[in-house]
N, C-alpha and C. Protein backbone atom coordinates (compact mmCIF):
# COMPACT_ATOMS: atom_id res chain seq x y z
N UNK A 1 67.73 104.39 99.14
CA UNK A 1 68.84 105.30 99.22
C UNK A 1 68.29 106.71 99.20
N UNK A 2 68.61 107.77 100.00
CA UNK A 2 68.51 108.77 99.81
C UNK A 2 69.32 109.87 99.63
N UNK A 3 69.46 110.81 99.02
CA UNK A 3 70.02 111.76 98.59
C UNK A 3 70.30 113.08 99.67
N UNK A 4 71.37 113.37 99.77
CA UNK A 4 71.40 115.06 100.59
C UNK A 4 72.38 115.61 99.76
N UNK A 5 72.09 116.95 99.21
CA UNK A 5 73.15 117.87 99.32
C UNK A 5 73.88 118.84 100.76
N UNK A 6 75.03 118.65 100.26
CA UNK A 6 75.68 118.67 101.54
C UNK A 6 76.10 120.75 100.88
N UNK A 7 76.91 121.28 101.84
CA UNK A 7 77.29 122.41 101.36
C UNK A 7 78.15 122.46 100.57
N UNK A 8 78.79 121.53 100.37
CA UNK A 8 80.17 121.72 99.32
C UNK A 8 79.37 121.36 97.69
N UNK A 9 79.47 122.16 96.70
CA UNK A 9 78.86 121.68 95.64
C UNK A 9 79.30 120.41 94.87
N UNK A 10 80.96 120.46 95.07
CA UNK A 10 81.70 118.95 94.42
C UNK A 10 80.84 117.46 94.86
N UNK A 11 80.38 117.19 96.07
CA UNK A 11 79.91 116.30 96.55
C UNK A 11 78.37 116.58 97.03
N UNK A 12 78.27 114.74 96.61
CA UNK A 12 76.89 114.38 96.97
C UNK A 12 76.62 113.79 97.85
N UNK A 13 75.72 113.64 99.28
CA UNK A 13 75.50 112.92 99.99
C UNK A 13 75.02 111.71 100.21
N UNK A 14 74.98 110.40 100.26
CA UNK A 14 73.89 109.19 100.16
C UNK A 14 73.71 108.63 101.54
N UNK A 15 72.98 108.56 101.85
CA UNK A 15 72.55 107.23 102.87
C UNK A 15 72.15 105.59 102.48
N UNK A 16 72.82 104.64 102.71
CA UNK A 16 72.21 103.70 102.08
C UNK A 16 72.58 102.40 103.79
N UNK A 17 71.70 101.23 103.45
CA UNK A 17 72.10 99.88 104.00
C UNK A 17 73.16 99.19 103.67
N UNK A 18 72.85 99.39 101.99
CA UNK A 18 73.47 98.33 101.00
C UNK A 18 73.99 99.26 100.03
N UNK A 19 75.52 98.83 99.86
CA UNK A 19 75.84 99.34 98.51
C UNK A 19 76.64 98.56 97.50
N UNK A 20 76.46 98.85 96.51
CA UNK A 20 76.58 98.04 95.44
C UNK A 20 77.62 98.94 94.21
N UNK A 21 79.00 98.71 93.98
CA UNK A 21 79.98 99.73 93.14
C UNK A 21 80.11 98.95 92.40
N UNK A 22 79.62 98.93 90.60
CA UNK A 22 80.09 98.49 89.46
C UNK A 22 80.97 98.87 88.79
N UNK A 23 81.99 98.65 87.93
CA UNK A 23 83.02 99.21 87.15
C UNK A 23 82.91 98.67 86.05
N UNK A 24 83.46 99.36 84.74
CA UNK A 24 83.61 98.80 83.67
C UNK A 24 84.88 97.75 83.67
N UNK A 25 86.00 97.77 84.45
CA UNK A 25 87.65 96.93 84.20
C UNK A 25 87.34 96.63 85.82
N UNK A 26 88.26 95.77 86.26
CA UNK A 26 88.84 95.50 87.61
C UNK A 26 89.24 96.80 88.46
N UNK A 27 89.34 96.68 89.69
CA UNK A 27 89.48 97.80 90.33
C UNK A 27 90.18 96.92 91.72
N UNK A 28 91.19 97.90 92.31
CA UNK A 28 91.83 97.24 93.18
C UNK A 28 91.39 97.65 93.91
N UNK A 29 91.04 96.79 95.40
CA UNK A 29 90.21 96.80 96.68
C UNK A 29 90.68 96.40 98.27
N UNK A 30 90.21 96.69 99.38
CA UNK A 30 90.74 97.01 100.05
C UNK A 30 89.65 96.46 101.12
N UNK A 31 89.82 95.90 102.21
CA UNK A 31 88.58 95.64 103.22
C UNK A 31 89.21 96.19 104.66
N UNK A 32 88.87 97.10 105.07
CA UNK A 32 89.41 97.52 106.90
C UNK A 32 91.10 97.49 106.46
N UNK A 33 91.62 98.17 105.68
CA UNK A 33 92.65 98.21 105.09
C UNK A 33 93.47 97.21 104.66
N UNK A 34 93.12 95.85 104.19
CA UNK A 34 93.28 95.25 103.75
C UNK A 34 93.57 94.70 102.24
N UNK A 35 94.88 94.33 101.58
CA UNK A 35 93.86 94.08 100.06
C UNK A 35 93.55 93.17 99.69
N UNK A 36 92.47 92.83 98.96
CA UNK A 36 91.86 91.63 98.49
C UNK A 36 91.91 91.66 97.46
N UNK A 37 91.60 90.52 96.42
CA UNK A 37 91.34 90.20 94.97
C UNK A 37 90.70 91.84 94.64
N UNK A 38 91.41 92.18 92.70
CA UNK A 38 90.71 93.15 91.95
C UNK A 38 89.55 92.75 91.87
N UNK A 39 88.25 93.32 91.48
CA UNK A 39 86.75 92.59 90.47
C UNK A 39 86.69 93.97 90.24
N UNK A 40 85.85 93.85 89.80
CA UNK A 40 84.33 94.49 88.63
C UNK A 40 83.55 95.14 89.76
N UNK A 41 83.09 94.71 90.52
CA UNK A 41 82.18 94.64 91.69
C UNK A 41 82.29 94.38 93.37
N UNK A 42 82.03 95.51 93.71
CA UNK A 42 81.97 95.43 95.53
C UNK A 42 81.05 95.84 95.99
N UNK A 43 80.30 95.19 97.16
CA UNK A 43 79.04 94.87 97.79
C UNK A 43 79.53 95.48 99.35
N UNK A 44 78.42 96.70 99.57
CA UNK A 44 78.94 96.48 101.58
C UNK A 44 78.17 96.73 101.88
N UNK A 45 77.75 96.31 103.11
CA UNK A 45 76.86 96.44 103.79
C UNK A 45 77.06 96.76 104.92
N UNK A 46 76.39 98.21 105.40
CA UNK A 46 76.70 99.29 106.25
C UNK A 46 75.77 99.36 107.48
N UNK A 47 76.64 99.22 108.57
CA UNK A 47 75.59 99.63 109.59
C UNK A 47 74.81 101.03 109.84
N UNK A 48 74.01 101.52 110.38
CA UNK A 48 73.49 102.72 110.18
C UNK A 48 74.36 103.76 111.33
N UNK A 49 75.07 104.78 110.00
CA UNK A 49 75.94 106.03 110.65
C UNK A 49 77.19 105.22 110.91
N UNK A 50 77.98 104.30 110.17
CA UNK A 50 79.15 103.94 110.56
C UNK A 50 79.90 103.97 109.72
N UNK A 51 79.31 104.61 108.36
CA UNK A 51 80.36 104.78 106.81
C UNK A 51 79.88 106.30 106.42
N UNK A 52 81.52 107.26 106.28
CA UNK A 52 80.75 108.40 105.35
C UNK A 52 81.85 107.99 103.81
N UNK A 53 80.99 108.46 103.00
CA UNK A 53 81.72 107.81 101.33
C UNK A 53 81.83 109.30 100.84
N UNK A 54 83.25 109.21 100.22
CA UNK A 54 83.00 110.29 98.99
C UNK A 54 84.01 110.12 98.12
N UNK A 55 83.04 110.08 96.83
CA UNK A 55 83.98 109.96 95.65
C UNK A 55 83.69 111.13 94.63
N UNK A 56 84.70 111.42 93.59
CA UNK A 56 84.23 112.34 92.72
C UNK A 56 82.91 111.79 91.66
N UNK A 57 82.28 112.40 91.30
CA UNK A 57 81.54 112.50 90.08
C UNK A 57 81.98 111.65 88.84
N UNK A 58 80.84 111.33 88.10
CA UNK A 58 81.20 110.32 86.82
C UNK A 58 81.70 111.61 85.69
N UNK A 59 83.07 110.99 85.06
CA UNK A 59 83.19 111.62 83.70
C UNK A 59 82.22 110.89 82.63
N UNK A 60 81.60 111.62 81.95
CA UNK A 60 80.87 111.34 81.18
C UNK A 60 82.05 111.16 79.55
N UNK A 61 81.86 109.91 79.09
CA UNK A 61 82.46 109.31 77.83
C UNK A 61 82.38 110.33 77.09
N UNK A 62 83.85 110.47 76.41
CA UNK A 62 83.93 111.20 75.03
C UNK A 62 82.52 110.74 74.02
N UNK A 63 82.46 111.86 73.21
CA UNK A 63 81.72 111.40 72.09
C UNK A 63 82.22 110.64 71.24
N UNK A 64 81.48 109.73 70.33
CA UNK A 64 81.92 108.72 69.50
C UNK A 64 82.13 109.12 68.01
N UNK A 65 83.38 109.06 67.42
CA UNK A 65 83.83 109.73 66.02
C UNK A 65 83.07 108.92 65.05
């Protein structure tokens, strides 16, 4: 995977083959606009230059009392 910064500072760029999205809970999902079963986990596998992704940034967990 490689990294680009793009001009906008909010977002990060990736290039990848394979990607791999973990979650802590279920997450509802979607294939070519489709929906499928919630999971934990979604796998895609991208042809080269046929996906651009952007999501926000991780909130980083409250501190623990």
């Amino acid at each position: 995977m490689i990294m680009r910064r793009g001009g906008r500072r909010q977002l990060e760029t990736y290039r990848a083959r394979k990607v791999e999205v973990h979650s802590d809970r279920e997450q509802a999902r979607e294939l070519d606009g489709d929906v499928v079963a919630p999971a934990r986990m979604l796998v895609a596998r991208i042809s080269p230059g046929a996906l651009l992704l952007c999501v926000p940034r991780a909130i980083p967990p409250p501190p623990a009392v």
